[in-house]
Protein backbone atom coordinates (compact mmCIF):
# COMPACT_ATOMS: atom_id res chain seq x y z
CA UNK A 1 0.27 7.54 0.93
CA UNK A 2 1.12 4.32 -1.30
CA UNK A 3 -0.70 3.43 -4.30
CA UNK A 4 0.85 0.12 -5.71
CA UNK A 5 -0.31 -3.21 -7.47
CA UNK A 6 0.90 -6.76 -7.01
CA UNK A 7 0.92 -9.87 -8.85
CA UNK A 8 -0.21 -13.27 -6.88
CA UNK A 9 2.24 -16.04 -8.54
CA UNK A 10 0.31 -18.72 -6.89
CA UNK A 11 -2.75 -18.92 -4.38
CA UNK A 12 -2.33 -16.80 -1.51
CA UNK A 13 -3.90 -14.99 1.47
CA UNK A 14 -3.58 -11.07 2.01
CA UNK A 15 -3.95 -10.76 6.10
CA UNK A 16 -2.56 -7.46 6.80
CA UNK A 17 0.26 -5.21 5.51
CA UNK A 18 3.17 -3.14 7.38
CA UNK A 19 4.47 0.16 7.04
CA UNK A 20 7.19 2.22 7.79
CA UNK A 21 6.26 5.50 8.83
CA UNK A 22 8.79 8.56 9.91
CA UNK A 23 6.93 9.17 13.83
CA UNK A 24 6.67 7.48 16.98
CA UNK A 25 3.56 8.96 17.61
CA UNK A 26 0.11 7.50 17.14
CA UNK A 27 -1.61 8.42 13.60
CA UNK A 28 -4.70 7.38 12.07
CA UNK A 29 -3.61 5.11 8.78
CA UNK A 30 -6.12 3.78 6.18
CA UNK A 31 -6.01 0.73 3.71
CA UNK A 32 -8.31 0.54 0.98
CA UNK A 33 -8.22 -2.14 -1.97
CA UNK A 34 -9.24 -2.86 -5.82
CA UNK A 35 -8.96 -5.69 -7.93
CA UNK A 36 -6.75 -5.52 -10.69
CA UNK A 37 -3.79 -2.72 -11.54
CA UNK A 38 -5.34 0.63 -10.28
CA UNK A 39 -3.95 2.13 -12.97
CA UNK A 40 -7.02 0.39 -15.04
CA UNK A 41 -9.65 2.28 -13.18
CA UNK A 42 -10.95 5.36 -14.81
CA UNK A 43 -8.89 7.34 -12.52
CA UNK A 44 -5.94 6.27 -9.98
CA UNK A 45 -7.65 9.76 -7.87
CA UNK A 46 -11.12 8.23 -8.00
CA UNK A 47 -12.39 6.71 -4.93
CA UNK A 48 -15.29 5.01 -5.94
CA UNK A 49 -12.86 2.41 -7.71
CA UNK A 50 -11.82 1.69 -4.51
CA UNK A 51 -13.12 -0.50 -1.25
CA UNK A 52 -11.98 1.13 2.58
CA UNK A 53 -10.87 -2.27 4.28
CA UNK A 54 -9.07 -0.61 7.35
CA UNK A 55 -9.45 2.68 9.15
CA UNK A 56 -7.34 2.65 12.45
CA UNK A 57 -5.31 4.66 14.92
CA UNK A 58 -1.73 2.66 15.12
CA UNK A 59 1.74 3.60 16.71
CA UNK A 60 5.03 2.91 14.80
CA UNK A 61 8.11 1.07 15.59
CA UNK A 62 9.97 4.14 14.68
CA UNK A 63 12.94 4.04 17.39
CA UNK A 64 16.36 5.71 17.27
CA UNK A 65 15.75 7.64 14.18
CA UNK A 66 15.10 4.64 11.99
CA UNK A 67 11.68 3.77 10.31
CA UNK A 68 11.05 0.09 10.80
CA UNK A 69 8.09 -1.94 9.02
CA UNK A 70 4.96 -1.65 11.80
CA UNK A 71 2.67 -4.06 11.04
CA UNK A 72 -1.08 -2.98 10.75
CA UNK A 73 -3.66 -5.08 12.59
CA UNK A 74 -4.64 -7.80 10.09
CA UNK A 75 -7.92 -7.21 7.47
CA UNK A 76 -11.52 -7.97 8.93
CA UNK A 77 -11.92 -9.71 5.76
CA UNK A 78 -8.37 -11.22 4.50
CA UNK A 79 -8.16 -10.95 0.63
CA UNK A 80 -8.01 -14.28 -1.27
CA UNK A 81 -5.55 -13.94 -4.54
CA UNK A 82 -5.47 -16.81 -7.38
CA UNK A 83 -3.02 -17.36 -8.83
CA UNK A 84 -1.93 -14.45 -11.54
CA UNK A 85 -4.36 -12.54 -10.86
CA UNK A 86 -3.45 -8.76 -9.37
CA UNK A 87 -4.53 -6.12 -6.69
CA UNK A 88 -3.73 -2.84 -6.04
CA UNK A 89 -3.65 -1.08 -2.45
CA UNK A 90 -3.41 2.46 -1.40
CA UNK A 91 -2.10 3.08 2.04
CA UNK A 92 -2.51 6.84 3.46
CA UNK A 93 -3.00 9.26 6.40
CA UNK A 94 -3.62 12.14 6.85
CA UNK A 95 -0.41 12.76 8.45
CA UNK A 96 2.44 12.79 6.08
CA UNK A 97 3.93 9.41 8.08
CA UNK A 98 4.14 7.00 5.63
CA UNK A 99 7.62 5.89 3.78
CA UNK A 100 7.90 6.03 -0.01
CA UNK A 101 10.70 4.99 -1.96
CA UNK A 102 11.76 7.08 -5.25
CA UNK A 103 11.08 3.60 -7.21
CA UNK A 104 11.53 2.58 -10.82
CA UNK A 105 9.12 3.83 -13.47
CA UNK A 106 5.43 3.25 -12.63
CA UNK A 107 4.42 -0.01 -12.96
CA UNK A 108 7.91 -1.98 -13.61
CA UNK A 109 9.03 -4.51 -11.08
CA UNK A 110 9.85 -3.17 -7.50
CA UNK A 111 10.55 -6.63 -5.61
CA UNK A 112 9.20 -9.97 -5.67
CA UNK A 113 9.14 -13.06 -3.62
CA UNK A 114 7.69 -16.81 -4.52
CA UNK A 115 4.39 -15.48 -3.91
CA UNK A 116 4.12 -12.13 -5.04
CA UNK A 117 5.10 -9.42 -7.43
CA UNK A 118 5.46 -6.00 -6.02
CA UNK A 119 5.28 -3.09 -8.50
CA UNK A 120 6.65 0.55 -7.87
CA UNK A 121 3.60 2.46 -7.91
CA UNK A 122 2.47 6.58 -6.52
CA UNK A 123 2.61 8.63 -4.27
CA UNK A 124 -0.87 10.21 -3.34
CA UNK A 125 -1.81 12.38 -1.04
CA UNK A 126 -4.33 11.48 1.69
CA UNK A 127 -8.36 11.36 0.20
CA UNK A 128 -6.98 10.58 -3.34
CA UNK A 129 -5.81 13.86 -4.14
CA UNK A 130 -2.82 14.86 -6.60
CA UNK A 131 -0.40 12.27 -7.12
CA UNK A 132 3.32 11.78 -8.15
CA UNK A 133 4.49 8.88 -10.25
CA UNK A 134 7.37 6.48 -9.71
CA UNK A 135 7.22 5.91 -6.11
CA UNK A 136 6.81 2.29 -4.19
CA UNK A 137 5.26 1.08 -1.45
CA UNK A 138 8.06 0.73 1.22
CA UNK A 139 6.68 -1.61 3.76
CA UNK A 140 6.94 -4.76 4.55
């Protein structure tokens, strides 16, 4: 999965996320949240930092060999960003699925938008086990 933080530049409303994933298939895919950078909790591996917001069963848009961004259903609970402050997301199954992008170092500046920051981030394996640095999220 994706572990990766993002700066609100002004107001805004999280709904959902997307993801590209490497199957057609249906997969189970979870989304779980914290406020602030997750690299400022005790431990980027330790889920009690972290708050399960989605837990579904989705199927991609993966057609003709190419991943494109699948958007999840949106949150129960959308989450409400002021302005400059940050939040982190993990995105993971337990099927190795989900796109990652080798990104720049951890934490630097992956892409951005009038709205957001998006910084590269880690990859983690499913349940917040080991984890490899310099990776970003790669959805949409």
């Amino acid at each position: 999965g994706s572990m990766f933080s993002i700066l609100a530049l002004r107001d805004l409303t999280v709904y959902g996320l997307s993801v590209k994933v490497s199957s057609g298939a249906n997969f189970p895919i979870q989304v779980y949240t914290c406020t602030g950078a997750y690299s400022q909790a005790s431990d980027v591996n330790d889920k009690k930092e972290w708050h399960l917001i989605m837990d579904i069963t989705m199927k991609s848009n993966f057609v003709l060999g190419m991943a494109l961004p699948t958007p999840l259903q949106d949150f129960d609970t959308p989450i409400m960003l002021r302005s400059m402050t940050v939040q982190s997301f993990y995105v993971t199954s337990p099927v190795p699925v989900i796109f990652c992008s080798m990104g720049v170092r951890e934490g630097d500046l992956w892409a951005s938008n009038l709205d957001m920051l998006l910084f590269s981030g880690r990859l983690v394996k499913h349940r917040f086990a080991s984890s490899s640095r310099d990776f970003a999220f790669n959805g949409g």
